[in-house]
N, C-alpha and C. Protein backbone atom coordinates (compact mmCIF):
# COMPACT_ATOMS: atom_id res chain seq x y z
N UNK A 1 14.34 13.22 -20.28
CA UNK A 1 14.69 12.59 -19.03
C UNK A 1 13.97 11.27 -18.83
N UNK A 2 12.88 10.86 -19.11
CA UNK A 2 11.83 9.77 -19.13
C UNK A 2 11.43 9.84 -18.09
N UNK A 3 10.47 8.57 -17.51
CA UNK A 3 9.70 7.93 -16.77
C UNK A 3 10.70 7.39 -15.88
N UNK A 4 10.00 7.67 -14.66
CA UNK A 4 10.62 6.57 -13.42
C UNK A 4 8.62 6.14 -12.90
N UNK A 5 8.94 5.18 -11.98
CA UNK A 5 8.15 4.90 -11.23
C UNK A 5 8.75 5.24 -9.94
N UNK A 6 7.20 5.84 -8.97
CA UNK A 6 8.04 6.06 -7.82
C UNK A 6 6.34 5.19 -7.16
N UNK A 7 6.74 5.19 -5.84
CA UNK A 7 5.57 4.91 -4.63
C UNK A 7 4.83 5.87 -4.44
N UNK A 8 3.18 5.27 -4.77
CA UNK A 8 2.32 6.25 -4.66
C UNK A 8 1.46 5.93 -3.34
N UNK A 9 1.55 4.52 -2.83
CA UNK A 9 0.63 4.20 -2.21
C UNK A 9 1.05 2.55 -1.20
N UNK A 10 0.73 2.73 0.50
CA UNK A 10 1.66 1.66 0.98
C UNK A 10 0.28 1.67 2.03
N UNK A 11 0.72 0.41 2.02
CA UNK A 11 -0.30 -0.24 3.65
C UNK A 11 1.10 -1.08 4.51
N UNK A 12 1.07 -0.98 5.16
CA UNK A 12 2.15 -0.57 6.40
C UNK A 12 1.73 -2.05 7.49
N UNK A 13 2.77 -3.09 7.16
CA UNK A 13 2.44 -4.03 8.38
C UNK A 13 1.04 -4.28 8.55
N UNK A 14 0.19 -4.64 7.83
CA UNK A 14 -1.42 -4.80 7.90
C UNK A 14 -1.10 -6.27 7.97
N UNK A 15 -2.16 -6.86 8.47
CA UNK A 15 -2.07 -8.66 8.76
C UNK A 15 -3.08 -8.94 8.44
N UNK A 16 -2.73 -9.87 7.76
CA UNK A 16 -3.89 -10.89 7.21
C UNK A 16 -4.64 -11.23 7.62
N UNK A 17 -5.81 -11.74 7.55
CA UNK A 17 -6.93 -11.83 8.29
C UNK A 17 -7.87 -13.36 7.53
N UNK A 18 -7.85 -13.46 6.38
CA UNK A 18 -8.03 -14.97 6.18
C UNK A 18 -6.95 -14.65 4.58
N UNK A 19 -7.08 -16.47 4.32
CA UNK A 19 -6.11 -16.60 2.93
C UNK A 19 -6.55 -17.24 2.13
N UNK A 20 -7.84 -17.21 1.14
CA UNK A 20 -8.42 -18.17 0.03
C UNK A 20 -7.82 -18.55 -1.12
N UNK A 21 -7.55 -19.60 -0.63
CA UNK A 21 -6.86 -20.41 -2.35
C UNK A 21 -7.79 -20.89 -3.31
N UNK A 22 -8.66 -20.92 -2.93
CA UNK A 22 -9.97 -21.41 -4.03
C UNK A 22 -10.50 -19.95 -4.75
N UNK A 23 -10.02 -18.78 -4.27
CA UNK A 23 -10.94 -17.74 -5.27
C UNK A 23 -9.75 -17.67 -5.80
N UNK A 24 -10.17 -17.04 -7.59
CA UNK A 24 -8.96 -16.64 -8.48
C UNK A 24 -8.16 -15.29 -8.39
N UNK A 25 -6.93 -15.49 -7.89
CA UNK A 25 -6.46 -14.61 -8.11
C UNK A 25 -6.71 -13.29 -6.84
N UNK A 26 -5.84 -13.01 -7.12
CA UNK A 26 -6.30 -10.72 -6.29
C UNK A 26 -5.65 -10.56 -4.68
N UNK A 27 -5.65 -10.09 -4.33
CA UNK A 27 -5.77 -9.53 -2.45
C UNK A 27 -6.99 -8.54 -2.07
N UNK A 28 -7.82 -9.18 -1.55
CA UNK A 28 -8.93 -8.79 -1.45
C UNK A 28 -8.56 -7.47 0.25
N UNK A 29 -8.69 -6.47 0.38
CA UNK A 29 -8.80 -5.31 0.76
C UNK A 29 -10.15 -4.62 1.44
N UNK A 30 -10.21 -4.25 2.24
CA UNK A 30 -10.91 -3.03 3.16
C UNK A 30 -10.97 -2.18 2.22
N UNK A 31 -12.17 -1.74 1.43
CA UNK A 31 -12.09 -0.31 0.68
C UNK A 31 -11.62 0.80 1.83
N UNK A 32 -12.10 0.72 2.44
CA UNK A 32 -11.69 2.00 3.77
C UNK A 32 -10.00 2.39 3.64
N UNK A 33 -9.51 1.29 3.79
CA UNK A 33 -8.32 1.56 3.42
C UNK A 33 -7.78 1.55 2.35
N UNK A 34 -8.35 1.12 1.24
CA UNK A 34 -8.14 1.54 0.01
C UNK A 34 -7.92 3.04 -0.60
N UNK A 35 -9.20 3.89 0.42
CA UNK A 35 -9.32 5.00 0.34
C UNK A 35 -8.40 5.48 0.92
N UNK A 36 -7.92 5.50 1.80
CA UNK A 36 -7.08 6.09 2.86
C UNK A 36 -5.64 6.27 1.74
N UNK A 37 -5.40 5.30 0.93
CA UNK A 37 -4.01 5.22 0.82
C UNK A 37 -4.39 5.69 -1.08
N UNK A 38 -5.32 5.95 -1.58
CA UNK A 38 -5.33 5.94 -3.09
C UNK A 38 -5.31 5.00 -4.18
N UNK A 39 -5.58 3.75 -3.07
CA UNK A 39 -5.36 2.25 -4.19
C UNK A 39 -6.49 1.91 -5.12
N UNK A 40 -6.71 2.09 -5.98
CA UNK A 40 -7.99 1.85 -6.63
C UNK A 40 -8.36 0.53 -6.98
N UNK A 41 -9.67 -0.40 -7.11
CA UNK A 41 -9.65 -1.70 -7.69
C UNK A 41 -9.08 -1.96 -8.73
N UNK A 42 -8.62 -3.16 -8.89
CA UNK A 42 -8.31 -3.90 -9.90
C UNK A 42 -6.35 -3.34 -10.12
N UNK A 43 -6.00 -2.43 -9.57
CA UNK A 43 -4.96 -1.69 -9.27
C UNK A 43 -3.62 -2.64 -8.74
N UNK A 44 -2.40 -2.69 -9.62
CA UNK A 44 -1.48 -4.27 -9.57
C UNK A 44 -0.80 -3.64 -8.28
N UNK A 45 -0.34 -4.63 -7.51
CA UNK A 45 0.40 -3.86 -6.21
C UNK A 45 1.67 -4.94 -6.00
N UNK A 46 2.73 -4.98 -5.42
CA UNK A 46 3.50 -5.57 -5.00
C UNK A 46 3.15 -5.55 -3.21
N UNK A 47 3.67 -7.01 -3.00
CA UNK A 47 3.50 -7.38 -1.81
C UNK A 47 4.75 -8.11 -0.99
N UNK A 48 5.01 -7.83 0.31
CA UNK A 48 5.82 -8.58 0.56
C UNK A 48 5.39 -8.82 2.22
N UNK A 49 5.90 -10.44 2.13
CA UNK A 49 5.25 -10.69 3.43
C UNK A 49 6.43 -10.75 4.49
N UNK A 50 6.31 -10.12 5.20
CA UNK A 50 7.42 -10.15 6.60
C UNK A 50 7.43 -10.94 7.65
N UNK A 51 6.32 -11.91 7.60
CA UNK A 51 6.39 -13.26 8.21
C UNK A 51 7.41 -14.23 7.89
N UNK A 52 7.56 -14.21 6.44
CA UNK A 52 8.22 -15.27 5.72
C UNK A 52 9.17 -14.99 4.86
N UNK A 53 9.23 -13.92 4.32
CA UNK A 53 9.48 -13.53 3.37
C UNK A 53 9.48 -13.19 1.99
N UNK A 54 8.50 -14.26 1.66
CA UNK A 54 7.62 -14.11 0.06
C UNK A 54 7.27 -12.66 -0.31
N UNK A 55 7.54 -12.32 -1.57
CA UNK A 55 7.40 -11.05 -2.47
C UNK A 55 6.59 -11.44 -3.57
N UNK A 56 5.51 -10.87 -4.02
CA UNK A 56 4.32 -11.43 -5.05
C UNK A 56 3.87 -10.12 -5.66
N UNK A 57 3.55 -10.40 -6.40
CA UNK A 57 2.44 -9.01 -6.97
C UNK A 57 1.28 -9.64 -7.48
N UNK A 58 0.02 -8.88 -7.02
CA UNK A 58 -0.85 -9.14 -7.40
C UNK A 58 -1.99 -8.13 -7.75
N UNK A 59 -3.29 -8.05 -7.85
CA UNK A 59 -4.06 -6.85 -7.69
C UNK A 59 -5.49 -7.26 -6.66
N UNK A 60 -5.85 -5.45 -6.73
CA UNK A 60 -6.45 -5.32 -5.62
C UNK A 60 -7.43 -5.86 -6.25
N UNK A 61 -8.70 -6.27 -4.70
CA UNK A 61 -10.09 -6.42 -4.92
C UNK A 61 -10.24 -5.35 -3.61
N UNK A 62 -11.72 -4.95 -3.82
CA UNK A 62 -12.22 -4.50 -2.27
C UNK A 62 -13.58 -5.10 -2.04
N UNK A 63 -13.08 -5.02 -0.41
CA UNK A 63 -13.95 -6.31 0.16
C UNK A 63 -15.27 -5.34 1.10
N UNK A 64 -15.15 -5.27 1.99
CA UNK A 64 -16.57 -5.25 2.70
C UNK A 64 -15.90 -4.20 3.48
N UNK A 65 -16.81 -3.12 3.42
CA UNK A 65 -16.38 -1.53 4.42
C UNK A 65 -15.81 -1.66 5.94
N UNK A 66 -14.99 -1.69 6.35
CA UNK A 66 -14.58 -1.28 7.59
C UNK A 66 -14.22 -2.94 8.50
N UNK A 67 -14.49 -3.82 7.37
CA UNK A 67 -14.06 -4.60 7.96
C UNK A 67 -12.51 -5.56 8.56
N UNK A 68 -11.83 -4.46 8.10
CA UNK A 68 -10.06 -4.32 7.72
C UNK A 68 -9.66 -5.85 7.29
N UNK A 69 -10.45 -6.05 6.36
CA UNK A 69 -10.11 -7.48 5.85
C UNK A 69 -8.79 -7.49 4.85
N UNK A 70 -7.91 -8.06 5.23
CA UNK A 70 -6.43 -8.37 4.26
C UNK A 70 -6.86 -10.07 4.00
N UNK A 71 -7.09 -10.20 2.39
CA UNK A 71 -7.34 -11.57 2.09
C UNK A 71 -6.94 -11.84 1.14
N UNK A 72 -5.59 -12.53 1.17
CA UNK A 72 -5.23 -13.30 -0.65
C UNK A 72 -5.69 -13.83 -1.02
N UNK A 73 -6.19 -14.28 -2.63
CA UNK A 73 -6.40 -14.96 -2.90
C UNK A 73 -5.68 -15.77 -3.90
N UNK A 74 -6.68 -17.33 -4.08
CA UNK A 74 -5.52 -18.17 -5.21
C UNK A 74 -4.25 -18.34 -4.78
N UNK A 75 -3.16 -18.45 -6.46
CA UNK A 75 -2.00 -18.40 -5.89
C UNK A 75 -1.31 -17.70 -4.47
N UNK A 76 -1.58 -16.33 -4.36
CA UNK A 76 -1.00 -15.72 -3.63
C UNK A 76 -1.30 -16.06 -2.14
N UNK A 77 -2.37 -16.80 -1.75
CA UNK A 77 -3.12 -17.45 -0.47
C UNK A 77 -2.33 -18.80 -0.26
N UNK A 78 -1.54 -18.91 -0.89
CA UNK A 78 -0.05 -20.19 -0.80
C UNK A 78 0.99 -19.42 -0.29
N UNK A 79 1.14 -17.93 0.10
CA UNK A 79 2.30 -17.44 0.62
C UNK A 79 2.21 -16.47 1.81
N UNK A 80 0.94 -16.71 2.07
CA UNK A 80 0.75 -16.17 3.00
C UNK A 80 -0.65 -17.21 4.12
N UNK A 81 -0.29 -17.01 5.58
CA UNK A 81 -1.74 -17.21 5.94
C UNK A 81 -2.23 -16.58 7.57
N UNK A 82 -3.68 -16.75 7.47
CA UNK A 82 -3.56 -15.90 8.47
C UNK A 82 -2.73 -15.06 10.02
N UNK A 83 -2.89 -14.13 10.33
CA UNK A 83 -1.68 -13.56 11.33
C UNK A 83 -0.43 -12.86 10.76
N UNK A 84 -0.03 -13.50 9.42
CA UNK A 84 1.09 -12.93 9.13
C UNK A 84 0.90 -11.38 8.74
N UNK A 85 2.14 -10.81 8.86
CA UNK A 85 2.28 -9.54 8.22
C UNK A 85 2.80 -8.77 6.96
N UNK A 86 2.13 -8.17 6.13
CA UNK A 86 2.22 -7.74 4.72
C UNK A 86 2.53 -6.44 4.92
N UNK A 87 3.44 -5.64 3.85
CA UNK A 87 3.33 -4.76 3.15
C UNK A 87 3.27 -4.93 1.85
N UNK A 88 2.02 -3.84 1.46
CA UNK A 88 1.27 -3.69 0.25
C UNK A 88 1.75 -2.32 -0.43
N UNK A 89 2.08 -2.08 -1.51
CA UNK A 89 2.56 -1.08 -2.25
C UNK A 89 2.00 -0.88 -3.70
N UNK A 90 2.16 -0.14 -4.28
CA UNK A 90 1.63 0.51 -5.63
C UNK A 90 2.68 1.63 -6.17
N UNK A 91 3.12 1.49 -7.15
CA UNK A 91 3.71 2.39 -7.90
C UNK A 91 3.01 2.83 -9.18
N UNK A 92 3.37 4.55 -9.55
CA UNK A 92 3.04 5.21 -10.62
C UNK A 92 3.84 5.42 -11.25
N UNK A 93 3.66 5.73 -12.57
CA UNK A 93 4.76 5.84 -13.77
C UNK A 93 4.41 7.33 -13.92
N UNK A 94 5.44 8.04 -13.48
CA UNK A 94 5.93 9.51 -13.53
C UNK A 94 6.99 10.08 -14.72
N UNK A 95 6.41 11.66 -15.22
CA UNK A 95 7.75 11.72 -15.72
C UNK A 95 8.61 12.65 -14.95
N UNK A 96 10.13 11.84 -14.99
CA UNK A 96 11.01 12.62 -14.25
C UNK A 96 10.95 13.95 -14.01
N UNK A 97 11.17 14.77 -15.21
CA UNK A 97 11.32 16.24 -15.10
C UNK A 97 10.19 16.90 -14.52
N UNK A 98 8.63 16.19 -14.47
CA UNK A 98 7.70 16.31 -13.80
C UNK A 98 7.62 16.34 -12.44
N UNK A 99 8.35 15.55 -11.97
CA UNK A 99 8.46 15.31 -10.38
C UNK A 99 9.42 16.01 -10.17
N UNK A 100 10.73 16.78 -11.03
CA UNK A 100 12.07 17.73 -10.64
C UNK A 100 11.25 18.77 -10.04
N UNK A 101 10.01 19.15 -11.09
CA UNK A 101 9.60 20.26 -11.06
C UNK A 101 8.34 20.63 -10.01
N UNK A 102 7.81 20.05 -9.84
CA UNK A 102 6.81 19.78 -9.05
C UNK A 102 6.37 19.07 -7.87
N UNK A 103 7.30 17.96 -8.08
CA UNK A 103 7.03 17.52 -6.80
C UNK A 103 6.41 15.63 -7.00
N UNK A 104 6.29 15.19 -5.75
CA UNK A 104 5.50 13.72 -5.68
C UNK A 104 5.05 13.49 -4.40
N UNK A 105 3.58 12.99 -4.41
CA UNK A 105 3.55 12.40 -2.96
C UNK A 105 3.05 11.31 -2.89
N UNK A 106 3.53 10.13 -1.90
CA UNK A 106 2.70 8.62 -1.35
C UNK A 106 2.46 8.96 -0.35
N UNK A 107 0.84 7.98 0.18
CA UNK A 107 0.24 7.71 0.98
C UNK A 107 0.88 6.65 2.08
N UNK A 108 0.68 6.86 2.87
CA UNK A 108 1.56 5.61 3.61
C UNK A 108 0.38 5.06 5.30
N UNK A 109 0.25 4.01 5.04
CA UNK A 109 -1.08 3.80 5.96
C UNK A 109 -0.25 2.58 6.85
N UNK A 110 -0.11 2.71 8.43
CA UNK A 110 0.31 2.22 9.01
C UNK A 110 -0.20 0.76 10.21
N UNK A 111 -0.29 0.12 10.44
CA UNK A 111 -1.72 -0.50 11.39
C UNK A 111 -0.72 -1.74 12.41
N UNK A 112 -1.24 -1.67 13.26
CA UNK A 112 -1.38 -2.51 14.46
C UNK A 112 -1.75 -3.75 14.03
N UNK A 113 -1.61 -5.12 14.47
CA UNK A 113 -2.14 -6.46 14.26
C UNK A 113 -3.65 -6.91 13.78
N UNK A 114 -4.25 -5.58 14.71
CA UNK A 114 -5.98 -5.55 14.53
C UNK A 114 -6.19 -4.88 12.99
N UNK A 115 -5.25 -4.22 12.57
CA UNK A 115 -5.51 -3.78 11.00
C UNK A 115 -5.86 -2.41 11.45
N UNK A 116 -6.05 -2.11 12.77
CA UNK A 116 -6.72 -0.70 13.00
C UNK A 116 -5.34 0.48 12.67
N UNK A 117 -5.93 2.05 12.42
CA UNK A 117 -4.85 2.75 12.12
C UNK A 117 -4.14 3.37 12.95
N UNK A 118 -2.31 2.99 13.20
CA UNK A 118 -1.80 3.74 14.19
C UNK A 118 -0.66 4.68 13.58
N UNK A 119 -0.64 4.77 12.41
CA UNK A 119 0.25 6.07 11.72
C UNK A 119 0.15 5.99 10.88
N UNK A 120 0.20 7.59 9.74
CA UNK A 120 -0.39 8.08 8.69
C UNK A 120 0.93 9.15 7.88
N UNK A 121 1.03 8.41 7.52
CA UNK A 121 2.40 9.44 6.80
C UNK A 121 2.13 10.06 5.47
N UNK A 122 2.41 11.45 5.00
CA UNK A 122 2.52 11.96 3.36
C UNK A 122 4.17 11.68 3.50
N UNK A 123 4.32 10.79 2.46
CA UNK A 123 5.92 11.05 2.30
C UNK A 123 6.01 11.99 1.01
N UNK A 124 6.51 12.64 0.75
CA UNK A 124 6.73 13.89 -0.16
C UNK A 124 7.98 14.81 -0.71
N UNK A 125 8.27 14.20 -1.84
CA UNK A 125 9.71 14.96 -2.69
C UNK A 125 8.99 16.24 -3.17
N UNK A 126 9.70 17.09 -2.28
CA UNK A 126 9.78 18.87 -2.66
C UNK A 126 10.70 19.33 -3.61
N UNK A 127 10.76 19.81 -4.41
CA UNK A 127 11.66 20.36 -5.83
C UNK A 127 12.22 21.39 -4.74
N UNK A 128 13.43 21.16 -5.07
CA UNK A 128 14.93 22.18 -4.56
C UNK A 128 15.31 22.48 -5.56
N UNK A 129 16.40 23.30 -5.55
CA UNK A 129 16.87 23.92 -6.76
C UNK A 129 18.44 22.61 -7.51
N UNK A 130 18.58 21.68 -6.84
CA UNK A 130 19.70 20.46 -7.30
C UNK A 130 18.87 19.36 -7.00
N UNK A 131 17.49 19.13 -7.01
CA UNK A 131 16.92 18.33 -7.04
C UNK A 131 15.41 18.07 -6.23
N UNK A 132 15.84 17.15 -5.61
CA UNK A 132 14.51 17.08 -4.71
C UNK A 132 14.78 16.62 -3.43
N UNK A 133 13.80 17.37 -2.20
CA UNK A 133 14.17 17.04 -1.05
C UNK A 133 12.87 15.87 -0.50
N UNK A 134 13.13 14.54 0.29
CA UNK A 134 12.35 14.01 0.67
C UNK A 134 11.62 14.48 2.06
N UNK A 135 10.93 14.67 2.42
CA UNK A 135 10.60 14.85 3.51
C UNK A 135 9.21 13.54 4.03
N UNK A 136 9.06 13.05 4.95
CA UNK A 136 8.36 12.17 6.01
C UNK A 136 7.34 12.72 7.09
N UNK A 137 6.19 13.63 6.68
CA UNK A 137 5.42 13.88 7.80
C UNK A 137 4.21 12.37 7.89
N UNK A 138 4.29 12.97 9.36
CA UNK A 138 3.70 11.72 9.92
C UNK A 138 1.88 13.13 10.37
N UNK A 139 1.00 12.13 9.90
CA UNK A 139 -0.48 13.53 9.63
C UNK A 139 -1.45 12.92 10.91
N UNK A 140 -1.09 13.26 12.04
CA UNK A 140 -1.71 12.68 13.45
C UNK A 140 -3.24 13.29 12.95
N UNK A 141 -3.48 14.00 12.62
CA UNK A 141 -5.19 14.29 12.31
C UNK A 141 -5.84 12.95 11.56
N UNK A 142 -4.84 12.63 10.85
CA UNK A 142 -5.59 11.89 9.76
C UNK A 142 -5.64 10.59 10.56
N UNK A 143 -5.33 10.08 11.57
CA UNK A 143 -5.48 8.70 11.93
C UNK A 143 -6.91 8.89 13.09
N UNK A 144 -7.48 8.12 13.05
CA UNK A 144 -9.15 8.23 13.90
C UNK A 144 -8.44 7.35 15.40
N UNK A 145 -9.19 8.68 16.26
CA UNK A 145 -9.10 7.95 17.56
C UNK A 145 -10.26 7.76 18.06
């Protein structure tokens, strides 16, 4: 059956917060939310900005704990700048019959302008017997009030 890639990992409308064209390369990241969603450093992500519309891929850096810093850098700090709004994504290379059988889940990390967290989703393909069912819980524990 092979490999698909599916979505393992999303930051949800997060806004930028500064845009350095002088450092090389990356999108520099909140480990906090790194954690939250499974993105690991150095980890390639696709990006797309909903301010403008620009689509880039680049990889992660992580920046300074809790400071919900979203920061391009280099090239990618030419397509974006501060205020605007990003979604950040990551895909894994799965094998199909693996995920028929078992299953898949992404992280999905949601945020407000401030970068702070206002929804937390497992999105999750359940193995049915003709395939797989998607299901969308939204995990109100998991977001800090």
């Amino acid at each position: 059956m092979g490999s698909i890639r599916l979505m393992h990992a999303k930051l949800h409308r997060v806004c930028v917060t500064e845009a350095n064209v002088n450092y090389v390369g990356s999108i520099t990241i909140d480990p906090v939310m790194l954690e939250r969603v499974g993105l690991l450093p150095l980890e390639e992500v696709d990006i797309i900005n909903l301010s403008n519309g620009n689509r880039f891929s680049t990889y992660v850096l992580p920046g300074q704990a809790h400071s919900k810093e979203i920061c391009p850098n280099g090239g990618a700090a030419l397509l974006c700048q501060p205020g605007d709004r990003l979604i950040i994504f990551a895909y894994e290379l799965c094998d199909r019959r693996e995920v028929l059988q078992k299953g898949h889940q992404a992280k999905v990390l949601v945020t407000n302008e401030s970068n702070e967290t206002v929804d937390f989703y497992l999105q999750e393909l359940i193995p049915k017997e003709d395939g797989v069912k998607f299901i969308n819980n939204i995990c109100s524990e998991a977001i800090p009030h």
